[in-house]
N, C-alpha and C. Protein backbone atom coordinates (compact mmCIF):
# COMPACT_ATOMS: atom_id res chain seq x y z
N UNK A 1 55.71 32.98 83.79
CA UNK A 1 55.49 33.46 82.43
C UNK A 1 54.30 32.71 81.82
N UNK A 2 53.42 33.52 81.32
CA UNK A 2 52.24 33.02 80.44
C UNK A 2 52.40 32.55 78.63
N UNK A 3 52.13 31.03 79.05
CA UNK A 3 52.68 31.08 77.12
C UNK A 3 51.69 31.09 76.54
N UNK A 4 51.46 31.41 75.20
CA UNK A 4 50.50 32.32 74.20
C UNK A 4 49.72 30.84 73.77
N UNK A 5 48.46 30.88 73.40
CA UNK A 5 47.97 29.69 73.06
C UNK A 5 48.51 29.10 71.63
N UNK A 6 48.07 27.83 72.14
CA UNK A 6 48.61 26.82 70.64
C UNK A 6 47.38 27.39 69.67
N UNK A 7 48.03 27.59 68.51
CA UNK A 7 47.36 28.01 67.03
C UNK A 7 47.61 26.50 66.26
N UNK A 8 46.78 26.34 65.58
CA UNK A 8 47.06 25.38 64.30
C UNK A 8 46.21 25.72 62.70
N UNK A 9 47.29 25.56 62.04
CA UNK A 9 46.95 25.66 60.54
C UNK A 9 45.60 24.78 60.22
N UNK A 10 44.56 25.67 59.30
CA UNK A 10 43.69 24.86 58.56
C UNK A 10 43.80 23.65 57.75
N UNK A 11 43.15 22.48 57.41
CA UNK A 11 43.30 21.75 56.48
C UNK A 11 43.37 22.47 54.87
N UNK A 12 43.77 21.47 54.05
CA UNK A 12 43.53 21.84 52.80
C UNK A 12 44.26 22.81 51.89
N UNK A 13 45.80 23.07 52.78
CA UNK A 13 46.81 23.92 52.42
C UNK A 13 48.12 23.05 51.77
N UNK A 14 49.05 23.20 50.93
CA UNK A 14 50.02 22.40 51.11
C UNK A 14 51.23 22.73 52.38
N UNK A 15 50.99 23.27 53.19
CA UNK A 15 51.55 23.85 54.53
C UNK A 15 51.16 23.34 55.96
N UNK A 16 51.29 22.86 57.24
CA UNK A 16 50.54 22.83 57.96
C UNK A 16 51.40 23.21 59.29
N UNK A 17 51.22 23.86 59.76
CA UNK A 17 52.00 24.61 61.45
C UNK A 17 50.96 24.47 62.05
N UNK A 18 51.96 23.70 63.61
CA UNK A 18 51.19 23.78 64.87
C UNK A 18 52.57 24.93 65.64
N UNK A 19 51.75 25.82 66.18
CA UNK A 19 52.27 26.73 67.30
C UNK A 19 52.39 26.45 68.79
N UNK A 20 53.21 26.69 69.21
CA UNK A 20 53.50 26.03 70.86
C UNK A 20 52.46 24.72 71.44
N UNK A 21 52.59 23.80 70.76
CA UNK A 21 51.57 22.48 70.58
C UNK A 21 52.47 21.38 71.90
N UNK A 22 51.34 21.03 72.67
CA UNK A 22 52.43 19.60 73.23
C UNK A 22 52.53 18.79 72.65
N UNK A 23 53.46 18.08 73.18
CA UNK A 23 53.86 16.55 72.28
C UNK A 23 52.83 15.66 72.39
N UNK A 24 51.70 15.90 73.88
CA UNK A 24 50.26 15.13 73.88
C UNK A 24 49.24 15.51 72.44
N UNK A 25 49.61 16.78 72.01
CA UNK A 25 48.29 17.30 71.40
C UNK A 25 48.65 16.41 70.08
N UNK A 26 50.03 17.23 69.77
CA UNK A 26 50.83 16.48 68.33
C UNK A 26 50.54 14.87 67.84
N UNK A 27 50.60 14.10 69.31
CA UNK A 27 50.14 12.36 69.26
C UNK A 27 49.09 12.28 68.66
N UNK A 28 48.03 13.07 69.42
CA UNK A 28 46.30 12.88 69.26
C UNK A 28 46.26 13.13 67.84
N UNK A 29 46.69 13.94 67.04
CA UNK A 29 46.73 14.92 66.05
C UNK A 29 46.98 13.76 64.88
N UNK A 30 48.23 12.76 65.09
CA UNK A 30 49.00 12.36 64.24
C UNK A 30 48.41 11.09 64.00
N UNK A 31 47.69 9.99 65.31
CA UNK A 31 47.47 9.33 65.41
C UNK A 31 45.65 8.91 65.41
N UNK A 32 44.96 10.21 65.61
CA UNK A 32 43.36 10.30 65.49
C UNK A 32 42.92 9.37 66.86
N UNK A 33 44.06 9.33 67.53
CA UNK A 33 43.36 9.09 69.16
C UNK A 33 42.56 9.87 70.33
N UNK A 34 41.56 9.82 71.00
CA UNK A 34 41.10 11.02 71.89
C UNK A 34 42.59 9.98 72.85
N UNK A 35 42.81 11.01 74.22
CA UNK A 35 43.76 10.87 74.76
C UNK A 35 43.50 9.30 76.25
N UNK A 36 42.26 8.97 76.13
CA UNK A 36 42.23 7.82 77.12
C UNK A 36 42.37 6.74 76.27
N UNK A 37 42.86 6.70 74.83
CA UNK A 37 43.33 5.56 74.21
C UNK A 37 44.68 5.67 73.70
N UNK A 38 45.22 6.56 74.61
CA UNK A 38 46.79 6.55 74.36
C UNK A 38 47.30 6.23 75.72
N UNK A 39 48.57 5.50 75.89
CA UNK A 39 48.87 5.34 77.02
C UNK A 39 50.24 5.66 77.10
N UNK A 40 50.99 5.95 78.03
CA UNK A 40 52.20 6.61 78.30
C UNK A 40 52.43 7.96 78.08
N UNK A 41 50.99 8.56 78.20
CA UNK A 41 51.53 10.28 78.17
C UNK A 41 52.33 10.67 79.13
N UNK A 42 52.62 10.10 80.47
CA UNK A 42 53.86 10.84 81.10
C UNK A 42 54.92 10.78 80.49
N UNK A 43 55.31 10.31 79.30
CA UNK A 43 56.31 10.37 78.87
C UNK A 43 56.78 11.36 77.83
N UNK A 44 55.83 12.07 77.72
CA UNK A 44 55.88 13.62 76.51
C UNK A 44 56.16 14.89 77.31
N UNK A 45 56.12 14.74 78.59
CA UNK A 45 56.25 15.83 79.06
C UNK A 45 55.57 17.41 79.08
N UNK A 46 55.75 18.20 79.56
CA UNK A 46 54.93 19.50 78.71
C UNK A 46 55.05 20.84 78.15
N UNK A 47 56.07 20.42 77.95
CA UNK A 47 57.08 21.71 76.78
C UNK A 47 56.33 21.80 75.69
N UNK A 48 56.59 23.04 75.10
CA UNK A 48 55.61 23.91 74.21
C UNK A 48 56.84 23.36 72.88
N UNK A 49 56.25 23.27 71.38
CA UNK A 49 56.98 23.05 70.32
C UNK A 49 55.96 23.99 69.50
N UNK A 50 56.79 24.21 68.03
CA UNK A 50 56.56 24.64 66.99
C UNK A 50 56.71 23.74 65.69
N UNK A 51 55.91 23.62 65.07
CA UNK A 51 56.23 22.41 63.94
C UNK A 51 55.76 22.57 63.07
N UNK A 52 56.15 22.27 61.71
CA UNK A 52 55.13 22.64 60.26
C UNK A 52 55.67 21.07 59.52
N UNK A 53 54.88 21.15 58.84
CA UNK A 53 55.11 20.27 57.50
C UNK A 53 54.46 20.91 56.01
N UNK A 54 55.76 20.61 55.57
CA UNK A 54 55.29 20.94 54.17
C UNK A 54 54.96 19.81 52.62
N UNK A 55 53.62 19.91 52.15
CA UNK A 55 53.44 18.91 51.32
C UNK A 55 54.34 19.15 50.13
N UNK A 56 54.46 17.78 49.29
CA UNK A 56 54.81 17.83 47.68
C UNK A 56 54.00 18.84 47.03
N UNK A 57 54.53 19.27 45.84
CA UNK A 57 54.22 20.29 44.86
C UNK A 57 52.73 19.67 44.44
N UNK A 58 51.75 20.41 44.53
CA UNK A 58 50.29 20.32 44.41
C UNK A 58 50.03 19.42 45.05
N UNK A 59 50.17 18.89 46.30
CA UNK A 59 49.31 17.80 47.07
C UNK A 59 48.78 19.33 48.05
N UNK A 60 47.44 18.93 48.59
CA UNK A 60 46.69 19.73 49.53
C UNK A 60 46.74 18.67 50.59
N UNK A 61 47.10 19.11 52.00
CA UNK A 61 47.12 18.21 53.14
C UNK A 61 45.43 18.21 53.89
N UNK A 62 44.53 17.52 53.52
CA UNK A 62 43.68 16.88 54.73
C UNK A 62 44.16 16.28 55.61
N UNK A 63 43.38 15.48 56.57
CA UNK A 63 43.68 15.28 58.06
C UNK A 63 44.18 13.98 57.66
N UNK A 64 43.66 13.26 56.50
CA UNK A 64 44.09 11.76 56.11
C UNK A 64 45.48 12.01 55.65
N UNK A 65 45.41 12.89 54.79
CA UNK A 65 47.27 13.19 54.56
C UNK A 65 48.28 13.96 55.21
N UNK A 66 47.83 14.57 56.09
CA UNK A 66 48.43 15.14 57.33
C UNK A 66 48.80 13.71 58.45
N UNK A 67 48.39 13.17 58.36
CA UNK A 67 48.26 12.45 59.70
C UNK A 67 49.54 10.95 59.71
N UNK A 68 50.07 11.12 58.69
CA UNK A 68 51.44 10.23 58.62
C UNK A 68 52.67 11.11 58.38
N UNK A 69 52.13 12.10 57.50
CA UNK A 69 53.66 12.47 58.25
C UNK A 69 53.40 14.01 59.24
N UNK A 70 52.96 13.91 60.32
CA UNK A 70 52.81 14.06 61.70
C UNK A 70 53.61 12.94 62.26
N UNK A 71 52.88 12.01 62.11
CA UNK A 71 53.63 11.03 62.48
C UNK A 71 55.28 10.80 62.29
N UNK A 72 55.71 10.76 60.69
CA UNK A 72 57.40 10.89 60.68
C UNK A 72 58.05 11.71 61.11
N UNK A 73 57.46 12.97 61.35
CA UNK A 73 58.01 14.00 62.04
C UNK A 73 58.26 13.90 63.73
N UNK A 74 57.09 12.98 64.66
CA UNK A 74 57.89 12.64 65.80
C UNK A 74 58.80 11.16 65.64
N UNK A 75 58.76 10.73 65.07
CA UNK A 75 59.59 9.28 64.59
C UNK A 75 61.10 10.33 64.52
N UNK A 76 61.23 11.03 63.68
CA UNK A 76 62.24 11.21 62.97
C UNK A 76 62.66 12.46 63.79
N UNK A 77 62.36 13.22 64.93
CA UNK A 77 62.36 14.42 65.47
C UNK A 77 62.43 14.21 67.11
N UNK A 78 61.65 13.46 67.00
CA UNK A 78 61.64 13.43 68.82
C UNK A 78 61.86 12.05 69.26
N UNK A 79 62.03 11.11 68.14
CA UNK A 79 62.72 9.89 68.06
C UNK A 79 60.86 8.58 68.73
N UNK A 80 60.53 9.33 68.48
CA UNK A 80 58.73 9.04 69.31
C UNK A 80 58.99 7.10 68.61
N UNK A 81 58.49 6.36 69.43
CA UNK A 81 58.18 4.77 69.30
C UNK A 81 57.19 4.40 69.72
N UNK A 82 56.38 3.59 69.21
CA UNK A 82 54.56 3.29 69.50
C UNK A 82 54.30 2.02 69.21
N UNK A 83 53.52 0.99 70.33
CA UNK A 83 53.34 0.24 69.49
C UNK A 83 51.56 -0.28 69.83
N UNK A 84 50.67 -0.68 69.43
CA UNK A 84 49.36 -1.13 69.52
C UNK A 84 48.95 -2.51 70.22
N UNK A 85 47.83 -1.80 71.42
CA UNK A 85 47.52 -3.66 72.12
C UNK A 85 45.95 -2.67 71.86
N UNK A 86 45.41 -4.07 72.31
CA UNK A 86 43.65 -3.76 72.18
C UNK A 86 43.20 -3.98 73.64
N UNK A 87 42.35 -2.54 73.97
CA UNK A 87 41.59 -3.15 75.21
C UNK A 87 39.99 -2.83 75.65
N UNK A 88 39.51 -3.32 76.90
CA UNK A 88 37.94 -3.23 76.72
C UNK A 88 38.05 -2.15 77.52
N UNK A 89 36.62 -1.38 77.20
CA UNK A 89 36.39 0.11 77.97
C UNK A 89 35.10 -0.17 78.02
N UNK A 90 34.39 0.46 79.15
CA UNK A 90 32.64 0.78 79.80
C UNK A 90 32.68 1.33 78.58
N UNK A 91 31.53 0.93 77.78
CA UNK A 91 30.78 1.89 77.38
C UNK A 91 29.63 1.47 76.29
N UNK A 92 28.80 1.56 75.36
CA UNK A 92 27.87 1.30 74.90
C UNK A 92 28.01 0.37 73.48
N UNK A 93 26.45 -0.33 73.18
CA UNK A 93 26.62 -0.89 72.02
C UNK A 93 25.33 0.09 71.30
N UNK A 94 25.45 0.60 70.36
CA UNK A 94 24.40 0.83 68.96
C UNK A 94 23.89 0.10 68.77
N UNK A 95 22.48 0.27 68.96
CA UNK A 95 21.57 -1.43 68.55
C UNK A 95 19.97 -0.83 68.43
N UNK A 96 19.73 -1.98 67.33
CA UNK A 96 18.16 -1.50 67.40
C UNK A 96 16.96 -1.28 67.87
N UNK A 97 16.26 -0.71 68.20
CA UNK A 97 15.51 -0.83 69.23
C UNK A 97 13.97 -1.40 69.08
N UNK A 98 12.75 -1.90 69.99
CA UNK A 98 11.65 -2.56 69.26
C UNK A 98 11.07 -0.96 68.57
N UNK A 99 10.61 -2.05 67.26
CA UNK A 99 9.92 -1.66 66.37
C UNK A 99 10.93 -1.07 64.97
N UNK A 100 11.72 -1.53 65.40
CA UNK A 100 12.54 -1.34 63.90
C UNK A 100 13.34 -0.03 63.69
N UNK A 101 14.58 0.31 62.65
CA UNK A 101 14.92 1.39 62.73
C UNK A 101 14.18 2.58 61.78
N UNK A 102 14.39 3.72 61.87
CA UNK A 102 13.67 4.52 61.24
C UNK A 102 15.32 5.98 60.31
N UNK A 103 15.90 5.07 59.58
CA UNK A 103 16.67 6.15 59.25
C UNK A 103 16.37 6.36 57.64
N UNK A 104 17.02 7.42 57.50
CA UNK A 104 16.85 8.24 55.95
C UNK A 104 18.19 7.79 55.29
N UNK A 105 18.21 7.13 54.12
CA UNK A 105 18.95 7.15 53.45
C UNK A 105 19.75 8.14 53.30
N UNK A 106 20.90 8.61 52.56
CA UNK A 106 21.72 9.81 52.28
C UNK A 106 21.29 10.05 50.86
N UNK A 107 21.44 11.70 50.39
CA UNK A 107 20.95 11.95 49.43
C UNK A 107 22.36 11.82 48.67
N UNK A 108 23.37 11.50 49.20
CA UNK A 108 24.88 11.27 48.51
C UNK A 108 25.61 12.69 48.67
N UNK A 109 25.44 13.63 50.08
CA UNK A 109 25.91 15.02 49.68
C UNK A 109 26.83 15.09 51.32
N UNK A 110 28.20 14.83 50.72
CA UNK A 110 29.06 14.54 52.16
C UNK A 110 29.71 15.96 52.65
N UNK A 111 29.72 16.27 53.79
CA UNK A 111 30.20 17.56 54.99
C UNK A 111 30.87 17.22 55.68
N UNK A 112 31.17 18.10 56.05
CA UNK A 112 32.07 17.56 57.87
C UNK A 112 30.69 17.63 58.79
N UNK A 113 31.44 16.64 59.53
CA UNK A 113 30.19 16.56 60.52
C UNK A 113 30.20 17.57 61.43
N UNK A 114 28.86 18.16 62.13
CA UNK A 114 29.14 18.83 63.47
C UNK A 114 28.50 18.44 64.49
N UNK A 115 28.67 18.58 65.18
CA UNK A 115 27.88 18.33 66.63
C UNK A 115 28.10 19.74 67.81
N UNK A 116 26.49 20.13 67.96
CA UNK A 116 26.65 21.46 68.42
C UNK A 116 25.84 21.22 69.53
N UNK A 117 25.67 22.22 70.63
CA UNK A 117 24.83 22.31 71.78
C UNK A 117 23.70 21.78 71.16
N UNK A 118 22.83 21.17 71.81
CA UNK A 118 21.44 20.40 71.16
C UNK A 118 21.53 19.55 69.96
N UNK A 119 22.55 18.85 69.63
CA UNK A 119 22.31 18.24 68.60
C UNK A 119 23.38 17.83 67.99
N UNK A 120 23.40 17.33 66.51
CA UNK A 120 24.37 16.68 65.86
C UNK A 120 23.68 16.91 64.61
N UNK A 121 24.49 17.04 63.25
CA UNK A 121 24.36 16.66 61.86
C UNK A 121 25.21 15.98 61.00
N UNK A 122 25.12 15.14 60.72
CA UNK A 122 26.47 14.23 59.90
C UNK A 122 25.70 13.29 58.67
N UNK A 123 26.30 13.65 57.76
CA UNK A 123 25.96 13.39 56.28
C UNK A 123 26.61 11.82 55.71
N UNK A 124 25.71 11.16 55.16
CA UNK A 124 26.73 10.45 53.99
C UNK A 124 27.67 9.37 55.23
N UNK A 125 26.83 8.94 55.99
CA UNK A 125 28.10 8.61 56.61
C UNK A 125 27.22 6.77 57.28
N UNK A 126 28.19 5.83 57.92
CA UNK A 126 27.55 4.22 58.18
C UNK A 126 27.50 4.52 59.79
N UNK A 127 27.18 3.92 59.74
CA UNK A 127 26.17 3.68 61.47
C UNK A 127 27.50 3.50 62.36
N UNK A 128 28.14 2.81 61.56
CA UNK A 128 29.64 2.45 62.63
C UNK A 128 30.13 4.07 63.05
N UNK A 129 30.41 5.13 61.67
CA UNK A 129 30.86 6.12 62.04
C UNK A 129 30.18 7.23 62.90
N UNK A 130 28.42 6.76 62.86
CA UNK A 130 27.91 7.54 62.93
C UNK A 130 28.00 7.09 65.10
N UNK A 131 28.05 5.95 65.33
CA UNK A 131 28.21 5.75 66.42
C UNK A 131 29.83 6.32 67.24
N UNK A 132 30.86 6.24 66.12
CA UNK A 132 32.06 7.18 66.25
C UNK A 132 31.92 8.42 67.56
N UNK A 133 30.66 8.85 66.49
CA UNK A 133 29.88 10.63 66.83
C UNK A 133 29.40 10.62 67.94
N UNK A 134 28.88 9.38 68.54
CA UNK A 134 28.23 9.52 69.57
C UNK A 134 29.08 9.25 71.08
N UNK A 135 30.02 9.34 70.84
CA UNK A 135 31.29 9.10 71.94
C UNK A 135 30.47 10.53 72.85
N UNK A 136 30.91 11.46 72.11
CA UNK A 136 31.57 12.83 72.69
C UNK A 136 29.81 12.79 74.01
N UNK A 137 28.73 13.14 72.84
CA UNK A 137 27.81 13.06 73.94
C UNK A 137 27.31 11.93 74.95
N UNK A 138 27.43 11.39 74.63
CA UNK A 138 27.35 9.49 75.58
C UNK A 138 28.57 10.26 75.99
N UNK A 139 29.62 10.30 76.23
CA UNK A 139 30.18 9.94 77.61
C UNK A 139 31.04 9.47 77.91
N UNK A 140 31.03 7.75 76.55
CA UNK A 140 31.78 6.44 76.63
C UNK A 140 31.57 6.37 75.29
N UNK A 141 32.73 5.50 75.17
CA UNK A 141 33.07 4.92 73.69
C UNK A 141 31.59 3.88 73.23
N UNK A 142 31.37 4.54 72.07
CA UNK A 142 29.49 3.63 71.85
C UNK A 142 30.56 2.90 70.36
N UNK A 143 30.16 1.52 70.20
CA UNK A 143 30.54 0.57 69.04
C UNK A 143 28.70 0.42 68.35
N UNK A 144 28.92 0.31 66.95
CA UNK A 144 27.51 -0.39 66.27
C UNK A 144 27.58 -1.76 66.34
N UNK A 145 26.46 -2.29 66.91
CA UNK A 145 26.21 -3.47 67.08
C UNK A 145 24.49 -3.26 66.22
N UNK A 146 24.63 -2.75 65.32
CA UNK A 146 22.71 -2.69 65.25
C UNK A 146 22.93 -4.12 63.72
N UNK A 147 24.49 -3.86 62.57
CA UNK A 147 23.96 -4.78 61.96
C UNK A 147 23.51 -4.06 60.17
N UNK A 148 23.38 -2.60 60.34
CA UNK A 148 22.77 -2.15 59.32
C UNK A 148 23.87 -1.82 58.21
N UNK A 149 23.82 -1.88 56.85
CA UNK A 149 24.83 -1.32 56.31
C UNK A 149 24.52 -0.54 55.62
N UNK A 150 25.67 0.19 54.94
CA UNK A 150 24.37 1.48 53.80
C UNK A 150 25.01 2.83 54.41
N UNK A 151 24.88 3.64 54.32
CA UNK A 151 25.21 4.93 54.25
C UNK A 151 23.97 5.74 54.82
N UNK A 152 23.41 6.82 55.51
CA UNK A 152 22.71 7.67 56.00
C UNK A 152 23.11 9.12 56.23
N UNK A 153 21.99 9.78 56.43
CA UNK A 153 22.01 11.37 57.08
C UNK A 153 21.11 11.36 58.09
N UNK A 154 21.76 11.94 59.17
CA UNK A 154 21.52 12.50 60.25
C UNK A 154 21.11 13.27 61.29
N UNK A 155 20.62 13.82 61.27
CA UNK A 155 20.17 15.18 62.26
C UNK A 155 19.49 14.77 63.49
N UNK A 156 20.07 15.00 64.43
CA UNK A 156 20.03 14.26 66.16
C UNK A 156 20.09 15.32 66.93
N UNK A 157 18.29 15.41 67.58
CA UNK A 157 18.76 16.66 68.46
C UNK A 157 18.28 16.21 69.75
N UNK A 158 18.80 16.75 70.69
CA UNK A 158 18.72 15.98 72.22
C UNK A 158 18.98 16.83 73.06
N UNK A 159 18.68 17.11 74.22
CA UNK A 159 19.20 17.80 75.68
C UNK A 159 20.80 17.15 75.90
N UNK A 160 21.62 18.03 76.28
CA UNK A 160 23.08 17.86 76.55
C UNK A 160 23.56 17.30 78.36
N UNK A 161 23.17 16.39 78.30
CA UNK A 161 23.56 15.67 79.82
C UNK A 161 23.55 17.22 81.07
N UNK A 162 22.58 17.27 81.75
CA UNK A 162 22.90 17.56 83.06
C UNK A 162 22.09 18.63 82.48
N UNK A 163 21.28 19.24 81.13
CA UNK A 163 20.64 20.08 80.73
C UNK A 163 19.08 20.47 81.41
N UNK A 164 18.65 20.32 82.71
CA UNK A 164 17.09 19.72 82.93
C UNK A 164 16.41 21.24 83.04
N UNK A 165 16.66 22.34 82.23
CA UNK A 165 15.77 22.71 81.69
C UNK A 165 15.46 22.76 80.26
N UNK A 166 16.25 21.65 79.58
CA UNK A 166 16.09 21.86 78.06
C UNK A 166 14.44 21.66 77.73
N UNK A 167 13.56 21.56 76.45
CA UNK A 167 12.51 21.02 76.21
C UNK A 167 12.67 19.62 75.36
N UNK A 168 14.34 19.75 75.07
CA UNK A 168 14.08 18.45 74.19
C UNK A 168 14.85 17.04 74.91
N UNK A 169 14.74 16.23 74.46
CA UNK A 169 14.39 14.90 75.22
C UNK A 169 16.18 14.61 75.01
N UNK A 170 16.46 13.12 76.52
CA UNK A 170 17.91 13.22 76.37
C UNK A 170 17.75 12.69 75.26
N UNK A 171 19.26 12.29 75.49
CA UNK A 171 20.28 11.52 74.05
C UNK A 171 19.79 10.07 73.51
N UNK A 172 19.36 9.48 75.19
CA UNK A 172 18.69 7.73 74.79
C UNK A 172 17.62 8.00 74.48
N UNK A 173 16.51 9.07 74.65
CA UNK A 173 15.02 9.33 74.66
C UNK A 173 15.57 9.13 72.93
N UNK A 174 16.27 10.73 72.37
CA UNK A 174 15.99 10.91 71.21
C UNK A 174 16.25 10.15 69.78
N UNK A 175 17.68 9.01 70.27
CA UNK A 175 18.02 8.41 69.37
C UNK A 175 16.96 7.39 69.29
N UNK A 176 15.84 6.61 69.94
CA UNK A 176 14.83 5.73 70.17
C UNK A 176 13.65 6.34 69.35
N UNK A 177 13.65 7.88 69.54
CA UNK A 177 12.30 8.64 69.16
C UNK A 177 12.58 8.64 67.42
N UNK A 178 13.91 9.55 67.28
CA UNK A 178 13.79 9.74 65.98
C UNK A 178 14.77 9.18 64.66
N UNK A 179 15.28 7.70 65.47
CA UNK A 179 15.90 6.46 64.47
C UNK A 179 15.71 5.61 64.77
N UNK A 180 14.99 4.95 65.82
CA UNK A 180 14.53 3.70 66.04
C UNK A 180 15.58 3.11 66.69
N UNK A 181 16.99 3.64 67.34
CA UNK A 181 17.70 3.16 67.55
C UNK A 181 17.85 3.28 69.33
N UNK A 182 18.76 2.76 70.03
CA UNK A 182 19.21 2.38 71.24
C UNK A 182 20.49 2.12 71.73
N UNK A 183 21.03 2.78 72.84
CA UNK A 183 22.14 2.37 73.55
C UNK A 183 22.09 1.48 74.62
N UNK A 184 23.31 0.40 74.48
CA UNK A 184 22.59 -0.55 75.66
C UNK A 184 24.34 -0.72 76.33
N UNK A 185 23.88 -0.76 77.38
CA UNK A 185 26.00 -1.13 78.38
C UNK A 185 26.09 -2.20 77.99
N UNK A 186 27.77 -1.61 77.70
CA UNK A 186 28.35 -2.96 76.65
C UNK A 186 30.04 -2.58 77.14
N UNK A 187 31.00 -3.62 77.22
CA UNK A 187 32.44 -3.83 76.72
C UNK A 187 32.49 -3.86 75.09
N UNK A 188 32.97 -2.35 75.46
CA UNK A 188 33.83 -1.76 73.77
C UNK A 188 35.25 -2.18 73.88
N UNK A 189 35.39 -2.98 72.78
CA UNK A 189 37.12 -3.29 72.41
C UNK A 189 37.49 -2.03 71.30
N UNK A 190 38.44 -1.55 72.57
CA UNK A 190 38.93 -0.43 71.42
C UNK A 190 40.72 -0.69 71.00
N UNK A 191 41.33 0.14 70.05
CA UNK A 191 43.10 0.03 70.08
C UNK A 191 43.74 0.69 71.02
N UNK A 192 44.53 0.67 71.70
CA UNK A 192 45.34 1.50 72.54
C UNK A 192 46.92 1.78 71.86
N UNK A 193 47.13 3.16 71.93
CA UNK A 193 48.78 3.58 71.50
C UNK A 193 49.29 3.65 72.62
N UNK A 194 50.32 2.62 72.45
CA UNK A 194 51.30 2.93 73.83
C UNK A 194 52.41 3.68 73.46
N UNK A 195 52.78 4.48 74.05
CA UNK A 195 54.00 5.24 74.01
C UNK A 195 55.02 4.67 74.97
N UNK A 196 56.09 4.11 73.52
CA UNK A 196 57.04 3.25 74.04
C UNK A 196 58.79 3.91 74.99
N UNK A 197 58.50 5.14 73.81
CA UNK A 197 59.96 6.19 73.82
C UNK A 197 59.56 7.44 73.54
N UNK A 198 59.99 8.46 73.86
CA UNK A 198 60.01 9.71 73.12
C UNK A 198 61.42 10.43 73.66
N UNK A 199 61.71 11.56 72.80
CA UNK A 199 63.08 12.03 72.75
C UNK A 199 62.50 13.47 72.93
N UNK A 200 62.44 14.49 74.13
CA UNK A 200 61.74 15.51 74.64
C UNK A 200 62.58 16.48 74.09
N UNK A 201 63.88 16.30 73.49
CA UNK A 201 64.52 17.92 72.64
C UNK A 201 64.89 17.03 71.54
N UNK A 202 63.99 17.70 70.17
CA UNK A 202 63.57 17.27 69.09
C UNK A 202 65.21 17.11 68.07
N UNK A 203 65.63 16.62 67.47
CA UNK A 203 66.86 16.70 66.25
C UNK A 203 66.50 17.97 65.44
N UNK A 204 67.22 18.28 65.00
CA UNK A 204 67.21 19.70 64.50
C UNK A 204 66.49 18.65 62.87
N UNK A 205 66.16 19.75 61.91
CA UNK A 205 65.68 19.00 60.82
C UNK A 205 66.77 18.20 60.06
């Protein structure tokens, strides 16, 4: 039997349903982990769930207020237990490169960020987060080590790894070309969620 894909509710509703969601997706979801900084996913198994939460009278759920009680809901539902160690991962430091950095202040006008084929745009946002962003294309977890503080805007466009007929330059070419900046191999200390317990047929509400 073919099961129907997982759907999930938009932000910014006082409502939020996930449709046939795993208990892996639900973690990532609840906890803002990508899944190689969670540990003990064999223990969620891979049964399909249905789940909503509903906010207090005029609260609107974003991902910041969504994201705890996600959380009480496997605490209190699937009996879920977690607890946090820190560890090092391959992967890059943010740092400046010769001749200084070259970024634009923010004009103070904040978005969601995107990052699309060729590129990236992210508003209003610190070098720490903005190195956040640079996971997905790097590869590896990138930390700021450059030092800068302050707020910036963004627009980063680059060839997408393994792209060699693009015209535009990779990811290390472009962040060097058009912020003055650099990735250099580094041990990233990141958090790890361990998954201590989980309870795979949920308590009724």
């Amino acid at each position: 039997m073919t099961l129907p894909n997982t759907s999930w509710s938009p932000y910014g509703t006082n409502r939020y349903a996930a449709t046939n969601a795993t208990l892996e997706l639900l973690v990532q979801l609840a906890y803002g982990m990508p899944s190689d900084q969670i540990s003990g996913f064999e223990k969620l198994g891979s049964e399909h769930y249905d789940v909503s939460v509903k906010a207090e009278d005029g609260v609107l759920l974003t991902l910041d207020q969504l994201q705890p009680r996600i959380q009480r809901l496997l605490e209190e539902r699937f009996k879920l237990a977690t607890h946090r160690e820190q560890k090092e991962y391959d992967g890059y430091a943010l740092v400046v490169a010769k001749g200084g950095p070259r970024l634009k202040p923010t004009a103070g006008v904040s978005e969601n960020g995107m990052i699309y084929r060729g590129g990236l745009r992210l508003m209003n946002i610190t070098l720490a987060s903005f190195a956040g962003f640079l996971r997905s294309p790097a590869g590896s977890p990138v930390i700021d080590k450059t030092g800068i503080r302050g707020n910036y805007d963004f627009t980063l466009t680059y060839a997408r790894d393994g792209d060699t007929d693009s015209p535009l330059p990779s990811l290390f070419t472009a962040l060097q070309e058009q912020f003055g900046l650099r990735l250099e191999r580094s041990k990233v200390p990141l958090e790890v969620l361990v998954i201590d317990q989980v309870e795979k047929v949920p308590s009724e509400n």
